[in-house]
Protein backbone atom coordinates (compact mmCIF):
# COMPACT_ATOMS: atom_id res chain seq x y z
CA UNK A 1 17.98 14.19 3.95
CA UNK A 2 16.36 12.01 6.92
CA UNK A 3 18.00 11.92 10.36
CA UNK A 4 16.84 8.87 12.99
CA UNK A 5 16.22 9.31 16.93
CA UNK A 6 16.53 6.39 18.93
CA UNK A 7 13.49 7.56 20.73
CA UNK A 8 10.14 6.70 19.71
CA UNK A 9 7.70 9.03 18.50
CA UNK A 10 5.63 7.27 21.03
CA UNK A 11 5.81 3.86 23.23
CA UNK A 12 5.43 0.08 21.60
CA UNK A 13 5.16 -1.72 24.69
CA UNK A 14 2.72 -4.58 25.15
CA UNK A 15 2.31 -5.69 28.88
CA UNK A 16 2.71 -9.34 27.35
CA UNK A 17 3.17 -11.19 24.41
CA UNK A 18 -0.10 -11.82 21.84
CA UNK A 19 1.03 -13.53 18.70
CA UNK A 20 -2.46 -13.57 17.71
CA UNK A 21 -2.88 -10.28 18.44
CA UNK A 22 0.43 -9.04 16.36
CA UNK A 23 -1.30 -10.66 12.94
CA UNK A 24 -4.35 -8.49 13.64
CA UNK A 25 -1.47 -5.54 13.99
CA UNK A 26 -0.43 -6.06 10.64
CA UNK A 27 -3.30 -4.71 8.56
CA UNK A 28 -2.80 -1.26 10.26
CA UNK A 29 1.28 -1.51 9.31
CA UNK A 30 0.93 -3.46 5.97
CA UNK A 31 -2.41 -3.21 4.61
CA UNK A 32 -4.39 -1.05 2.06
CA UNK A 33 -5.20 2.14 4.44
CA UNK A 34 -2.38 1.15 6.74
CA UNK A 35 1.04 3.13 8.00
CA UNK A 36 3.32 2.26 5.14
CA UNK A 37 0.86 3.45 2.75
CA UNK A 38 0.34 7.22 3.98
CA UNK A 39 4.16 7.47 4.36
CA UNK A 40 4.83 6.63 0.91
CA UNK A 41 1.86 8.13 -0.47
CA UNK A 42 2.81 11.43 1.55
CA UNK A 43 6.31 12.09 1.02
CA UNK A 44 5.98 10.92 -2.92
CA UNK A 45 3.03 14.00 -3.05
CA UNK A 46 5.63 16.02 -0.87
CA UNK A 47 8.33 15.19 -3.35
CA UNK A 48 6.48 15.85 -6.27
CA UNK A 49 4.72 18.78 -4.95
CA UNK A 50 4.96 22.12 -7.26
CA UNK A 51 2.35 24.27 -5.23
CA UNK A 52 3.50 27.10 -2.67
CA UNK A 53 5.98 25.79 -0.52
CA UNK A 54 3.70 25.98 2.59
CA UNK A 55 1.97 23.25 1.18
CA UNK A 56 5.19 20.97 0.80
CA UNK A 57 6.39 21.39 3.77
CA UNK A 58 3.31 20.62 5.51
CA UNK A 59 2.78 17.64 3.74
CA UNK A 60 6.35 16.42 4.01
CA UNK A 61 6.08 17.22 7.72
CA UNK A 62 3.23 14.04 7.84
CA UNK A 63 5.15 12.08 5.34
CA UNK A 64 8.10 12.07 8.06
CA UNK A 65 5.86 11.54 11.18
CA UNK A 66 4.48 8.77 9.67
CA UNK A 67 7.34 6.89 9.33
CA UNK A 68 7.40 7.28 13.33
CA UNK A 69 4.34 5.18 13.15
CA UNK A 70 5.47 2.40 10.96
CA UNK A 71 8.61 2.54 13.24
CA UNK A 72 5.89 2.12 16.42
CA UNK A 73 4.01 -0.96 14.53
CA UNK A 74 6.82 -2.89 13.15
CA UNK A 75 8.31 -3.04 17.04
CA UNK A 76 5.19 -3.56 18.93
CA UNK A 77 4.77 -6.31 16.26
CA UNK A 78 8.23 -7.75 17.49
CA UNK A 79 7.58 -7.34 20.96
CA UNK A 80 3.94 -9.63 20.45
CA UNK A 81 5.85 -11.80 19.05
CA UNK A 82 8.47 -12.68 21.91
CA UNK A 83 8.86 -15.43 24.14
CA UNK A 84 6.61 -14.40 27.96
CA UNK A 85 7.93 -14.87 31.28
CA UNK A 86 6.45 -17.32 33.22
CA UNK A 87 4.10 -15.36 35.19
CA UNK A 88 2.70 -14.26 31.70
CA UNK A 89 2.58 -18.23 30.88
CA UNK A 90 0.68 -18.91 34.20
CA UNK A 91 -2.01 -15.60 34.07
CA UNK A 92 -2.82 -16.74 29.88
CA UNK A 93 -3.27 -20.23 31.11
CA UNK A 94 -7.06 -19.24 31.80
CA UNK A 95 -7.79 -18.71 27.84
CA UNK A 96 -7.25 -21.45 25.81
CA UNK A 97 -5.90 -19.48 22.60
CA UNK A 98 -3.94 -17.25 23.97
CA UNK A 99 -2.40 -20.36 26.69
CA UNK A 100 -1.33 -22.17 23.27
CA UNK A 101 0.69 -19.50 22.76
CA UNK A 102 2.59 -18.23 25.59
CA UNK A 103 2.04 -21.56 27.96
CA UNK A 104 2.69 -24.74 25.09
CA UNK A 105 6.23 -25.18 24.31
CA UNK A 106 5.27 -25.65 20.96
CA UNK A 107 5.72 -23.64 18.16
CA UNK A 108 2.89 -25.66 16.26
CA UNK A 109 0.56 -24.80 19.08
CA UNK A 110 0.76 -21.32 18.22
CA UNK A 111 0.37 -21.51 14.75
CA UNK A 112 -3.14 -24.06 14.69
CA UNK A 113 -4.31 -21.35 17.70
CA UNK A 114 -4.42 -18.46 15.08
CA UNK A 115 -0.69 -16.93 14.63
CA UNK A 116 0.45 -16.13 11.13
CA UNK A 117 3.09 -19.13 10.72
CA UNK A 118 4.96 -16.38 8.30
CA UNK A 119 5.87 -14.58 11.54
CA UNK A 120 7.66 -17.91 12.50
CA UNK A 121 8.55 -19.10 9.41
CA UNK A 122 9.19 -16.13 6.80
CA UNK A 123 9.96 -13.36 9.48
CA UNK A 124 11.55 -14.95 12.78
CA UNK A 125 9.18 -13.19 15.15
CA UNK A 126 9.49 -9.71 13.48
CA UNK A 127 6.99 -7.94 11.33
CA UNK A 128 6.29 -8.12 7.38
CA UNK A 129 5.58 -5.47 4.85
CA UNK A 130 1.88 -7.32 4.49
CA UNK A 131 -1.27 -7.09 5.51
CA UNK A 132 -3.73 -9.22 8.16
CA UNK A 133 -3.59 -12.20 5.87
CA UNK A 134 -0.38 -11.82 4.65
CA UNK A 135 -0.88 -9.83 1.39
CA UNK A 136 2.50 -7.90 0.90
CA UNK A 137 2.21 -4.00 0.66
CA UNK A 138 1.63 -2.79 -2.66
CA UNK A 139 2.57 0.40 -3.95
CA UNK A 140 -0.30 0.84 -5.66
CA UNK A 141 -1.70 1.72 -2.38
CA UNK A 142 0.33 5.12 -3.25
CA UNK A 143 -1.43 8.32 -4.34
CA UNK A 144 0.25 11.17 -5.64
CA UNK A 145 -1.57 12.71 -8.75
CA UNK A 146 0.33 15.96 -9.15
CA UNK A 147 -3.15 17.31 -8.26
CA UNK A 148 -3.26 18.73 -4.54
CA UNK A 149 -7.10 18.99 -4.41
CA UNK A 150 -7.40 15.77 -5.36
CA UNK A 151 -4.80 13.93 -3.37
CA UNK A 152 -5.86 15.89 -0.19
CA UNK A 153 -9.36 14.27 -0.69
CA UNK A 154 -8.18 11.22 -0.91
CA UNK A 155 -5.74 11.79 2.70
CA UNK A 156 -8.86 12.67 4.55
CA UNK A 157 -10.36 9.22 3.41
CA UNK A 158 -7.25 7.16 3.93
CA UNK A 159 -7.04 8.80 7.33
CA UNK A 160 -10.37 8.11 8.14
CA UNK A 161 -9.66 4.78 6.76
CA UNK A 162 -6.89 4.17 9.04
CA UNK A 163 -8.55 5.97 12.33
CA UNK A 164 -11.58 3.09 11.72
CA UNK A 165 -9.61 0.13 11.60
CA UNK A 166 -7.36 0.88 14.66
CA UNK A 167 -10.38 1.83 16.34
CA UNK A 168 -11.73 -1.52 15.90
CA UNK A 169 -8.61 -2.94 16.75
CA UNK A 170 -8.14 -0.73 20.04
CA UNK A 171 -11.79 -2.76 20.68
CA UNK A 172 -10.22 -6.63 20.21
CA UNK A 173 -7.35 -6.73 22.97
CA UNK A 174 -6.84 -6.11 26.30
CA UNK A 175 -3.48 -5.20 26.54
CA UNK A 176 -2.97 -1.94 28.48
CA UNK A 177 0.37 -1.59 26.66
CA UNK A 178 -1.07 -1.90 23.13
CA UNK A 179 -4.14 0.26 23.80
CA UNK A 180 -1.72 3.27 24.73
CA UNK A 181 -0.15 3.07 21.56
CA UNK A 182 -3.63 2.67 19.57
CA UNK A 183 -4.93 5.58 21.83
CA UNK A 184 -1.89 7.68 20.71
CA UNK A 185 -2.49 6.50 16.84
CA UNK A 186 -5.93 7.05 17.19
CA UNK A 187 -5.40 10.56 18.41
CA UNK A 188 -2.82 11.60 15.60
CA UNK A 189 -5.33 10.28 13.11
CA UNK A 190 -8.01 12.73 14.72
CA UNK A 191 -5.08 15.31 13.86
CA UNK A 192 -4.43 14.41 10.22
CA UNK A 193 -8.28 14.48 9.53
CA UNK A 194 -8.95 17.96 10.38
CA UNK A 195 -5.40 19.23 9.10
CA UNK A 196 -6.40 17.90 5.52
CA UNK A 197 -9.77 18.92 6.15
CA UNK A 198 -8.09 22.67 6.66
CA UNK A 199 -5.82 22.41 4.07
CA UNK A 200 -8.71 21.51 1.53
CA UNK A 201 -9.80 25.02 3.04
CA UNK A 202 -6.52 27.02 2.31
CA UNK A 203 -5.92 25.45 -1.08
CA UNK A 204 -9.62 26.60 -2.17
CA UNK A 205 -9.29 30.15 0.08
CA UNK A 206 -5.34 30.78 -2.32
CA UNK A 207 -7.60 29.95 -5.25
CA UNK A 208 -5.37 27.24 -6.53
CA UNK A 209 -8.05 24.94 -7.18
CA UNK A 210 -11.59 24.75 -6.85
CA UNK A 211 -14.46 21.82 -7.45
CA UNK A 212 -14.44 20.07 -9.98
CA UNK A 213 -10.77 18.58 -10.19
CA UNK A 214 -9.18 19.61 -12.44
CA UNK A 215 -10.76 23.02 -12.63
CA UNK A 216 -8.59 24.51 -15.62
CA UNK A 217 -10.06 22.22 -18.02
CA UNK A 218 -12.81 24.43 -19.83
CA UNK A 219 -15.93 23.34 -18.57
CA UNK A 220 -17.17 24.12 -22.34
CA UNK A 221 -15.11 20.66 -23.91
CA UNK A 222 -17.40 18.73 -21.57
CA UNK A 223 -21.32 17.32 -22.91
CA UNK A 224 -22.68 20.40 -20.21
CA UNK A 225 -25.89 18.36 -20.78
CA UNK A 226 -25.15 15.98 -17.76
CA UNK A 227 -22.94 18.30 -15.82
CA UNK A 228 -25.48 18.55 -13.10
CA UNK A 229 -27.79 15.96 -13.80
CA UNK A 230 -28.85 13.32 -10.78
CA UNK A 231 -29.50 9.39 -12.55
CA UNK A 232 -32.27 7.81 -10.93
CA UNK A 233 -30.70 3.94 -11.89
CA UNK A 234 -31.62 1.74 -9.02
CA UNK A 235 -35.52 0.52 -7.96
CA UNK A 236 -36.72 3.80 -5.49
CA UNK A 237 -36.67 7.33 -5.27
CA UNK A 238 -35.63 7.89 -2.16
CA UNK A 239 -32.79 9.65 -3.22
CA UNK A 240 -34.54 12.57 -4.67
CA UNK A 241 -34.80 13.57 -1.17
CA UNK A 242 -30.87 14.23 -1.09
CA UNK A 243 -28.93 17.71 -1.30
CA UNK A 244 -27.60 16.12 -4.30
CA UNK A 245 -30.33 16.29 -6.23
CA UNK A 246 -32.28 19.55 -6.12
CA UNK A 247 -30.42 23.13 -5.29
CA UNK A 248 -27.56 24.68 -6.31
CA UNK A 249 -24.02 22.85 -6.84
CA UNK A 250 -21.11 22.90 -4.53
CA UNK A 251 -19.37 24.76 -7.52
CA UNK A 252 -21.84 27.40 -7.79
CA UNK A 253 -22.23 26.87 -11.54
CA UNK A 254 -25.50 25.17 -11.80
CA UNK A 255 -28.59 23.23 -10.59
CA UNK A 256 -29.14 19.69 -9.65
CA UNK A 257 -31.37 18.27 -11.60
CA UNK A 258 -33.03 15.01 -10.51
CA UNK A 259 -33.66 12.50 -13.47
CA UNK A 260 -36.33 9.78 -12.12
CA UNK A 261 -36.31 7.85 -15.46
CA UNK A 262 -33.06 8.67 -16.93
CA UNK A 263 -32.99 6.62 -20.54
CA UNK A 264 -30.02 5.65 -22.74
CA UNK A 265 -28.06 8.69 -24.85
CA UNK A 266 -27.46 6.08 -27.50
CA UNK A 267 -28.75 3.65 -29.97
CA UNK A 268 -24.96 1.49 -29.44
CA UNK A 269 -25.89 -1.72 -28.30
CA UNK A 270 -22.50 -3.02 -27.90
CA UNK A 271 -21.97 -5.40 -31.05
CA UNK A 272 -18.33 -6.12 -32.09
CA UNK A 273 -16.54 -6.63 -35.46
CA UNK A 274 -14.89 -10.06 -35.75
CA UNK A 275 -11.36 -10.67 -34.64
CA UNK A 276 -8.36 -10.95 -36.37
CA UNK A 277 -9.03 -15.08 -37.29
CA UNK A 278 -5.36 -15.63 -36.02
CA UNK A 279 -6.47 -14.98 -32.46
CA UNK A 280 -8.70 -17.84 -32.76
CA UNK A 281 -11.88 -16.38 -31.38
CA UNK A 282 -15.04 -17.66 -30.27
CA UNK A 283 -17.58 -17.99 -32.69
CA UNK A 284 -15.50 -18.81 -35.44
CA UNK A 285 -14.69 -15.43 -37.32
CA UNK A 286 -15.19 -15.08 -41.25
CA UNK A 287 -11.70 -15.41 -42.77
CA UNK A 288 -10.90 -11.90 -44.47
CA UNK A 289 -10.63 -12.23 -48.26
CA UNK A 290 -6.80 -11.31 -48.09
CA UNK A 291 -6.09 -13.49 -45.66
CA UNK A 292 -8.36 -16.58 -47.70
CA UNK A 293 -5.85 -15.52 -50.75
């Protein structure tokens, strides 16, 4: 069960409107690493989680905070979006982009001076389920493997992700009222790195799972030949250099072993049967004597 505040997790004020500004806003809300997809990805690995329920908890405790931020977006979004006073008209006059906006009484002027015409046209001034270039969300976006190693490395790299792009965004406006809330985002992304980051920690520490994911399949089924074996494939061998390729593993079951001139395991060379003649490949295909009958 989810219960609503009418107060925000944090403010979604802009000090003006920025219509330009509010399609840059969508890739955090919309896009690949953005809000919508840690909430769902989140609270479907919450929902689906089977581990202790420490672990569930915590992770439906982001799940639910980040639909605080999507909340935050999709408004501030809005707010871009509206019609400015006058004095805002008069103090944008100065930049040409942003005074085709907020001083042309022209809808038209906005949309050739870089506004998503979907926010006019598809939305009505109010924020989409898409990213910067209007790519709806996809829930592919979603992780939740069932395996809590594995889906809390991939939450430290969405987060870090996320932190990156709003960082770069917090660097591409001027609004007071819009850096607050990127500050705030920015801040809460700082959070959500190091509490997956310690919860990689605690799930290794409880012995639940270990490197490499999965760790319960028997390490004997695999070809233990190339287990720990470093593939020299590109021109230079700079990368011998690396921790990756001398010393122990992470896993503490083997060696790195640096191959400078790995060759091929195989004498396939890729060559294919012909196809089924009714699929009307290319070369022509021998007709199969049953089929000639």
């Amino acid at each position: 069960m989810f219960f609503r505040t009418n107060k925000y997790q944090f403010d979604a004020k802009p000090e003006r409107p920025d219509p330009i500004f509010a399609k840059m806003l969508q890739e955090p809300l919309g896009g690949q690493w953005g809000e919508i997809s840690v909430m769902m990805t989140y609270l479907f690995q919450g929902w689906n989680c089977r581990g202790p329920q420490k672990y569930k908890d915590m992770i439906l405790d982001i799940g639910t905070e980040e639909i605080a931020h999507v909340e935050m977006l999709a408004t501030m979004i809005a707010r871009l979006l509206e019609t400015s006073p006058v004095e805002a008209q008069e103090d944008a006059a100065k930049n040409s982009a942003v005074g085709a906006i907020l001083g042309g009484a022209r809808l038209e002027d906005a949309i050739l001076a870089g506004m998503n015409p979907q926010h006019a046209i598809v939305s009505g001034s109010g924020a989409m389920p898409a990213d910067s270039v209007g790519y709806p969300w996809n829930a592919k976006y979603t992780i939740a493997s069932g395996n809590l190693l594995a889906d809390f490395r991939f939450n430290v790299t969405a987060e870090s992700q996320g932190r990156l792009q709003v960082s770069r965004l917090y660097n591409l406006t001027e609004d007071q009222g819009v850096k607050r809330m990127l500050a705030y985002m920015i801040a809460r992304d700082t959070m959500h790195q190091n509490q997956w980051l310690a919860a990689i920690e605690e799930l290794q520490a409880d012995g639940l799972e270990e490197t490499p994911v999965p760790s319960n399949f028997p390490q004997d089924l695999e070809d233990q030949r190339v287990s720990y074996q470093f593939w020299n494939c590109s021109e230079g061998t700079e990368s011998a250099g690396g921790r990756w390729a001398q010393g122990p593993t992470p896993d503490g079951k083997g060696q790195f072993e640096y191959l400078a001139n790995p060759q091929p395991m195989s004498d396939d060379q890729g060559h294919l049967n012909p196809v089924d003649p009714r699929l009307y490949g290319t070369p022509k295909a021998p007709v199969p004597k049953s089929a000639a009958e």
